[in-house]
PDB file of N, CA and C in Angstrom:
ATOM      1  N   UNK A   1      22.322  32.492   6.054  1.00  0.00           N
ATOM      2  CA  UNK A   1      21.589  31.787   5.024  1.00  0.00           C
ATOM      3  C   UNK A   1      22.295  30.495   4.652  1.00  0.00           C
ATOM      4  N   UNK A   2      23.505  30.329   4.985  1.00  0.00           N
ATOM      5  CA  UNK A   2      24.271  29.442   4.720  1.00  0.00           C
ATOM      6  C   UNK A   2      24.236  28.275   5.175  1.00  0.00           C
ATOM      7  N   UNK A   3      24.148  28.562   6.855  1.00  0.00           N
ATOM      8  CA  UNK A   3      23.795  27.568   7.556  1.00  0.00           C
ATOM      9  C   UNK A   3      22.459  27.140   7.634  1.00  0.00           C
ATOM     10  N   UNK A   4      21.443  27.949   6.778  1.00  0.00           N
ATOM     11  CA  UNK A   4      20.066  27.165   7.165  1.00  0.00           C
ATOM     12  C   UNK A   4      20.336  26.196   6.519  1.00  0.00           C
ATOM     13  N   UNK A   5      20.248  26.467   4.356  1.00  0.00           N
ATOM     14  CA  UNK A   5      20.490  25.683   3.471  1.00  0.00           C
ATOM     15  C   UNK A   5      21.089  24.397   3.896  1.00  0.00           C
ATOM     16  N   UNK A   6      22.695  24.337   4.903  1.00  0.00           N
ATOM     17  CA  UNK A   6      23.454  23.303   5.045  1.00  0.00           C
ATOM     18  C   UNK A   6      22.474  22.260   6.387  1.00  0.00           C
ATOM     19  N   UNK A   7      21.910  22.943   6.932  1.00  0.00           N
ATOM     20  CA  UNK A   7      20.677  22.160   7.494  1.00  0.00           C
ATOM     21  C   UNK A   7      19.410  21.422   7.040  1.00  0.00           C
ATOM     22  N   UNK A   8      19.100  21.948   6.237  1.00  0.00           N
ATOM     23  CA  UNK A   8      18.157  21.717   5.159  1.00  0.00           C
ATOM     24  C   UNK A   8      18.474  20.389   4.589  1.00  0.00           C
ATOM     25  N   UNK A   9      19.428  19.798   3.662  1.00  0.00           N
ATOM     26  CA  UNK A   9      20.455  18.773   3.350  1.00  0.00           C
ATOM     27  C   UNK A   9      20.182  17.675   3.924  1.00  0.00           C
ATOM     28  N   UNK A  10      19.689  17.765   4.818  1.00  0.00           N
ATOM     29  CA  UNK A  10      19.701  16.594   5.911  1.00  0.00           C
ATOM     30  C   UNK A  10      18.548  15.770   5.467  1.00  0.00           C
ATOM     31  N   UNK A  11      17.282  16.288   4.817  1.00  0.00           N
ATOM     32  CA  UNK A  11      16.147  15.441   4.661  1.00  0.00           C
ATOM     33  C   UNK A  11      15.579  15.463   5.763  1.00  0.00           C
ATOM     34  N   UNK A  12      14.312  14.566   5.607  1.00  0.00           N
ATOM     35  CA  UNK A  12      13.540  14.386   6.685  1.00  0.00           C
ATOM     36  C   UNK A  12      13.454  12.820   6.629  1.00  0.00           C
ATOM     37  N   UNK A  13      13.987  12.643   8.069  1.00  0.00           N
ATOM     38  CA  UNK A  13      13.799  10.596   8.443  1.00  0.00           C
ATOM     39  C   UNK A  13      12.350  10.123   8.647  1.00  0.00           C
ATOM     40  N   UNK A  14      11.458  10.699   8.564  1.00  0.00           N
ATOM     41  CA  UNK A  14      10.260  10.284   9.387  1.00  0.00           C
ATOM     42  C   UNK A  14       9.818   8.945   8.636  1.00  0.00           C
ATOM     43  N   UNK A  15       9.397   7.728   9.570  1.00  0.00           N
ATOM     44  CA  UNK A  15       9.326   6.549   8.673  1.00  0.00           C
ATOM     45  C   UNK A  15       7.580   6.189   9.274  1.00  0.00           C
ATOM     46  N   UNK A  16       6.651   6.339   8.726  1.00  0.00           N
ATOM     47  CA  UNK A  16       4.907   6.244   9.324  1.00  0.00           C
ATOM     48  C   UNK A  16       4.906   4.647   8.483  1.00  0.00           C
ATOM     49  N   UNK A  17       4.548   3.879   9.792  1.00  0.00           N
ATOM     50  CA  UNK A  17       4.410   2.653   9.729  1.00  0.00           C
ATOM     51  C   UNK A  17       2.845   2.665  10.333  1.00  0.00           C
ATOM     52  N   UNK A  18       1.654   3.919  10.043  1.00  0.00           N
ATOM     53  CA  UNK A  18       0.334   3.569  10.191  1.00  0.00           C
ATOM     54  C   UNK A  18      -0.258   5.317   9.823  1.00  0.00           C
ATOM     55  N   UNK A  19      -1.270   4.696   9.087  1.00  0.00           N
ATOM     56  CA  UNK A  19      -2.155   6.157   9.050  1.00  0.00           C
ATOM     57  C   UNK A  19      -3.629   6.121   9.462  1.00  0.00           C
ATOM     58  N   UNK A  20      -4.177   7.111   9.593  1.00  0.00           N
ATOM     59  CA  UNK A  20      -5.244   7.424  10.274  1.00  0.00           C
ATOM     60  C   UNK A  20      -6.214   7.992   9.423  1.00  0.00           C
ATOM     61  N   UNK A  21      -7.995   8.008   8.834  1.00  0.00           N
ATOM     62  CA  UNK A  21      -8.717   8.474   8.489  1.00  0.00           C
ATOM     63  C   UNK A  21      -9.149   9.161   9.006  1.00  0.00           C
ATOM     64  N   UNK A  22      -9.358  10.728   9.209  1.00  0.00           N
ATOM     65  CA  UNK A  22      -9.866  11.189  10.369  1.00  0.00           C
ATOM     66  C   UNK A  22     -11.213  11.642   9.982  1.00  0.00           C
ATOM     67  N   UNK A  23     -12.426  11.695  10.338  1.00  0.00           N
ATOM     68  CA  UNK A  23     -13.476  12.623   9.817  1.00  0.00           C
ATOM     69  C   UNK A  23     -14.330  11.536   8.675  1.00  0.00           C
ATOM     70  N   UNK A  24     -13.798  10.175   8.206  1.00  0.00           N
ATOM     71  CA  UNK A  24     -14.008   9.232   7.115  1.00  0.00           C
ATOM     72  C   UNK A  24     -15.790   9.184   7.496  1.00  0.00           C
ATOM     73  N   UNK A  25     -15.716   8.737   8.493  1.00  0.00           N
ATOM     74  CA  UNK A  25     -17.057   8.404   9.775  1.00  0.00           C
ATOM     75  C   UNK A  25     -16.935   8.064  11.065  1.00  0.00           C
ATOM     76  N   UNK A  26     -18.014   8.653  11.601  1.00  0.00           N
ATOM     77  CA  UNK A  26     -18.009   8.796  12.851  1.00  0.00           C
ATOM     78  C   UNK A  26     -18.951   6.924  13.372  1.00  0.00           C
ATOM     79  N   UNK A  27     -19.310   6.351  12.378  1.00  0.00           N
ATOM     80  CA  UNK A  27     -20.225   5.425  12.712  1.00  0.00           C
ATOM     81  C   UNK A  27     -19.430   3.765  12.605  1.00  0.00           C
ATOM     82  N   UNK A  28     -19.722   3.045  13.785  1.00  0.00           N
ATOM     83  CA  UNK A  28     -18.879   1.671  13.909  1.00  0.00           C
ATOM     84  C   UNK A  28     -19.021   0.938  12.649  1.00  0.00           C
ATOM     85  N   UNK A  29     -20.696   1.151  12.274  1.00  0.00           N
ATOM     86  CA  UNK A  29     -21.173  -0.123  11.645  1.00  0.00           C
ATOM     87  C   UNK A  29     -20.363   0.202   9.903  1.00  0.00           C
ATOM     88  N   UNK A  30     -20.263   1.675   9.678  1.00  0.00           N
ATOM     89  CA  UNK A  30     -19.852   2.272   8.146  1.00  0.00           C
ATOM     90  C   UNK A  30     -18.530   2.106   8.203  1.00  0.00           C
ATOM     91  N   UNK A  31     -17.843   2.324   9.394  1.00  0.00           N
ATOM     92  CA  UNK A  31     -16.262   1.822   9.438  1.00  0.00           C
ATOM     93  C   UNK A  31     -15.819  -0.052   9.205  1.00  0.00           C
ATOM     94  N   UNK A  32     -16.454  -0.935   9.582  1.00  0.00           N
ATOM     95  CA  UNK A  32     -16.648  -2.085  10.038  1.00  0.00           C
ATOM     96  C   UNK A  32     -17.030  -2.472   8.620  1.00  0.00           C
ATOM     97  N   UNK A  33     -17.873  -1.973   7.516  1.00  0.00           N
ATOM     98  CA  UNK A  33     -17.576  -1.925   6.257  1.00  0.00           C
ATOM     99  C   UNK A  33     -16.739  -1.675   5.226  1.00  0.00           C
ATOM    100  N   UNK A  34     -16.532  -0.591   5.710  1.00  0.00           N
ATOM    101  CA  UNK A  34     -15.223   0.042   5.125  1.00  0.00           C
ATOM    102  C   UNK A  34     -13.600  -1.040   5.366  1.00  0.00           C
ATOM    103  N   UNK A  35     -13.677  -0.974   6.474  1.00  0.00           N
ATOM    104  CA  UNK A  35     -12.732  -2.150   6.675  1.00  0.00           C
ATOM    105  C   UNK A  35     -12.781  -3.254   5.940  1.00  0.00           C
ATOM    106  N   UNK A  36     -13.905  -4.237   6.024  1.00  0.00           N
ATOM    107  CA  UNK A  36     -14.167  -5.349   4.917  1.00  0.00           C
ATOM    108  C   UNK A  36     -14.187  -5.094   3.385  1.00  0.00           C
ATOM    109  N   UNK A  37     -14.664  -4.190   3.096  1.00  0.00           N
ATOM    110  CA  UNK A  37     -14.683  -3.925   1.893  1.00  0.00           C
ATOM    111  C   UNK A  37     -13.448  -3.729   1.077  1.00  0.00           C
ATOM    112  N   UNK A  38     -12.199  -2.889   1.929  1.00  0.00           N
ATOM    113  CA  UNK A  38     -11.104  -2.746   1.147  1.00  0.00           C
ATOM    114  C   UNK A  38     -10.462  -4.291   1.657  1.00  0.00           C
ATOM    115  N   UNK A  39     -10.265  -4.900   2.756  1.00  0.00           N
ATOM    116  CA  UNK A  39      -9.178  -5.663   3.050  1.00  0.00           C
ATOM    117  C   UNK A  39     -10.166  -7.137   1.965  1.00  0.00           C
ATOM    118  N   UNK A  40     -10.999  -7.481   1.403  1.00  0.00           N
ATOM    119  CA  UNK A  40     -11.517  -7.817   0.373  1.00  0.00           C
ATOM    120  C   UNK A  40     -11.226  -7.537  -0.873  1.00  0.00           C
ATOM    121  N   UNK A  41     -10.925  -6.492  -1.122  1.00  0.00           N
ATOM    122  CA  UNK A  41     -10.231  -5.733  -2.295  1.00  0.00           C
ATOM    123  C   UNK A  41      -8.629  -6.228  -1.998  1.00  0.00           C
ATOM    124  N   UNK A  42      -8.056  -6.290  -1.021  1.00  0.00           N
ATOM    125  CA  UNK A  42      -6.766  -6.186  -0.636  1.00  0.00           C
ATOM    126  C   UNK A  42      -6.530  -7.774  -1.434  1.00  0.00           C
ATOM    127  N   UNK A  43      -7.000  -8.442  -0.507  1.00  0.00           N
ATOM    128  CA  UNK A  43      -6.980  -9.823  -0.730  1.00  0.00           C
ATOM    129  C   UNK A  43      -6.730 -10.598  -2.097  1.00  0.00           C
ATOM    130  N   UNK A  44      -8.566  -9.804  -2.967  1.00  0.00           N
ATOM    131  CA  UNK A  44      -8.686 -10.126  -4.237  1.00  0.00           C
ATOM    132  C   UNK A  44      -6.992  -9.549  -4.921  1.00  0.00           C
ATOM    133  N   UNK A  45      -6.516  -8.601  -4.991  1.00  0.00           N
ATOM    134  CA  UNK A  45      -5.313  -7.849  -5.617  1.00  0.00           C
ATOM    135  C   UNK A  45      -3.813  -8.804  -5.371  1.00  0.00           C
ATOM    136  N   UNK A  46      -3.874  -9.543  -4.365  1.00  0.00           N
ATOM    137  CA  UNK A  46      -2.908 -10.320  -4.101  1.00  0.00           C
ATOM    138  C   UNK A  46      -2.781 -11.224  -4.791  1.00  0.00           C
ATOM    139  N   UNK A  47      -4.159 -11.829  -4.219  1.00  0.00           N
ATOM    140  CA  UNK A  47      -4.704 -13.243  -4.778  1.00  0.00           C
ATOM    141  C   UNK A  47      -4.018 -13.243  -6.543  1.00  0.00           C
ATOM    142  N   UNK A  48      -4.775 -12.372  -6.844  1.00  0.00           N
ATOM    143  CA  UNK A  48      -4.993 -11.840  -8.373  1.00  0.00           C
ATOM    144  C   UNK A  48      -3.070 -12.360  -9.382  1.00  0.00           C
ATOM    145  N   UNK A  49      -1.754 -11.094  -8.205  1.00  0.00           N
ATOM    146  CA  UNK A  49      -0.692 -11.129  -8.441  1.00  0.00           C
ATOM    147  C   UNK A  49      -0.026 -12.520  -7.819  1.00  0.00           C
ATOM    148  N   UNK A  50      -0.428 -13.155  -7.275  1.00  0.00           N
ATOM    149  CA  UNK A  50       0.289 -14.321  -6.886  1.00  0.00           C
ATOM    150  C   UNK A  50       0.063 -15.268  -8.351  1.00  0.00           C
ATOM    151  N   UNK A  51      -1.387 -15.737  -8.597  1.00  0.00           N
ATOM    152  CA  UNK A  51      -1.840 -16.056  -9.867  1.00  0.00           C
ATOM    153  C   UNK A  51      -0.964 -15.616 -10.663  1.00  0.00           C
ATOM    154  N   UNK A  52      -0.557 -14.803 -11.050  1.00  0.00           N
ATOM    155  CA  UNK A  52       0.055 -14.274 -12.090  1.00  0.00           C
ATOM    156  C   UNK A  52       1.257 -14.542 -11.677  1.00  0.00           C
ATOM    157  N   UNK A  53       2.202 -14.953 -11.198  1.00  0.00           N
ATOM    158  CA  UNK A  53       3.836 -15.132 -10.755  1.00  0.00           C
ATOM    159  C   UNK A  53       3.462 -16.411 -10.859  1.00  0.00           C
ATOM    160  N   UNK A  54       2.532 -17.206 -10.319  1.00  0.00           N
ATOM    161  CA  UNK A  54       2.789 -18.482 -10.821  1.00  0.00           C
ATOM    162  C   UNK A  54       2.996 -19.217 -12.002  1.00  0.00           C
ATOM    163  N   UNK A  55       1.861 -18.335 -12.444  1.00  0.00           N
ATOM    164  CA  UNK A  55       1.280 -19.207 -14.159  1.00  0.00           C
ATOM    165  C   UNK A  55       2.671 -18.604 -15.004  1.00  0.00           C
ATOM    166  N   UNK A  56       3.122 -17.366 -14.856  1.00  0.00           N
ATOM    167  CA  UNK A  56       4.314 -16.883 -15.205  1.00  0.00           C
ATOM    168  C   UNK A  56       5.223 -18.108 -15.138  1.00  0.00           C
ATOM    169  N   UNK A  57       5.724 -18.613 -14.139  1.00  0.00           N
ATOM    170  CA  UNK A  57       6.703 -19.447 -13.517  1.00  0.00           C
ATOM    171  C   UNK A  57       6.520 -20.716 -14.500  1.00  0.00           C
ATOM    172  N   UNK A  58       5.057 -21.334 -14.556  1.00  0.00           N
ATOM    173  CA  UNK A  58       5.005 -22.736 -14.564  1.00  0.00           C
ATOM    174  C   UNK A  58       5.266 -22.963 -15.983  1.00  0.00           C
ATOM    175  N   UNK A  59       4.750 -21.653 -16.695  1.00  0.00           N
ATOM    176  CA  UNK A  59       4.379 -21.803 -18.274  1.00  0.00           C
ATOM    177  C   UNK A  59       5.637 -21.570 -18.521  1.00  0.00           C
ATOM    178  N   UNK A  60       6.173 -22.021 -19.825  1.00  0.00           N
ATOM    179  CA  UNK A  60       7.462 -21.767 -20.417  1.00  0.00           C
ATOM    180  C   UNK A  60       7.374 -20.740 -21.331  1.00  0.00           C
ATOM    181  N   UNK A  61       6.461 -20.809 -22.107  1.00  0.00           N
ATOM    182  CA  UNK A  61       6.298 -19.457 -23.111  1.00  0.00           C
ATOM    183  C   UNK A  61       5.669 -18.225 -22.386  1.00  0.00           C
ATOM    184  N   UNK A  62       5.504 -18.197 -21.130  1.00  0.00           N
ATOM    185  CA  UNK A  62       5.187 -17.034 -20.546  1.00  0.00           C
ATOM    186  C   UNK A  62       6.854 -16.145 -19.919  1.00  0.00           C
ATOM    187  N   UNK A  63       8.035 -16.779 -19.880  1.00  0.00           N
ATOM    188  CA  UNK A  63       9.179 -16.964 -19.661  1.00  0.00           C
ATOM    189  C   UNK A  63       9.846 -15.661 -20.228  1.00  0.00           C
ATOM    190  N   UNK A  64       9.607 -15.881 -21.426  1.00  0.00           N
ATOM    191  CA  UNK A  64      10.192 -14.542 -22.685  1.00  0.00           C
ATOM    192  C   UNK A  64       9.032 -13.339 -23.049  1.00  0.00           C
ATOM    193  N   UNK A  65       9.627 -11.998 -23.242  1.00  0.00           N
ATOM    194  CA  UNK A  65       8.517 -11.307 -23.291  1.00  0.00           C
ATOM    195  C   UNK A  65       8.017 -11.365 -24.716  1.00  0.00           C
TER     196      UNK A  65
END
């Protein structure tokens, strides 16, 4: 039992640099939406936080909380 535990310790390295929807849809045209729709969302959310680090930056009374 000793040695499992001291195996155990170790963690797990696994590093997933991609995931997969499986079963989401089977159809090009609903995927091909799906795709646009979030990387649109993606975009807007960036867009959104960049805006905000700037106006942060430029303004002086945005400076102090």
């Amino acid at each position: 039992a000793a040695q499992l535990a001291g195996s155990m310790d170790e963690g797990n390295h696994l590093i997933a640099s991609e995931f997969i929807f499986l079963g989401l849809t089977h159809s090009w045209e609903i995927q091909l939406l799906l795709l646009v729709f979030s990387s649109v969302l993606y975009m807007a959310s960036m867009t959104g936080n960049i805006l905000i680090v700037f106006y942060a930056t430029i303004d002086p009374q945005l400076h102090s909380p």
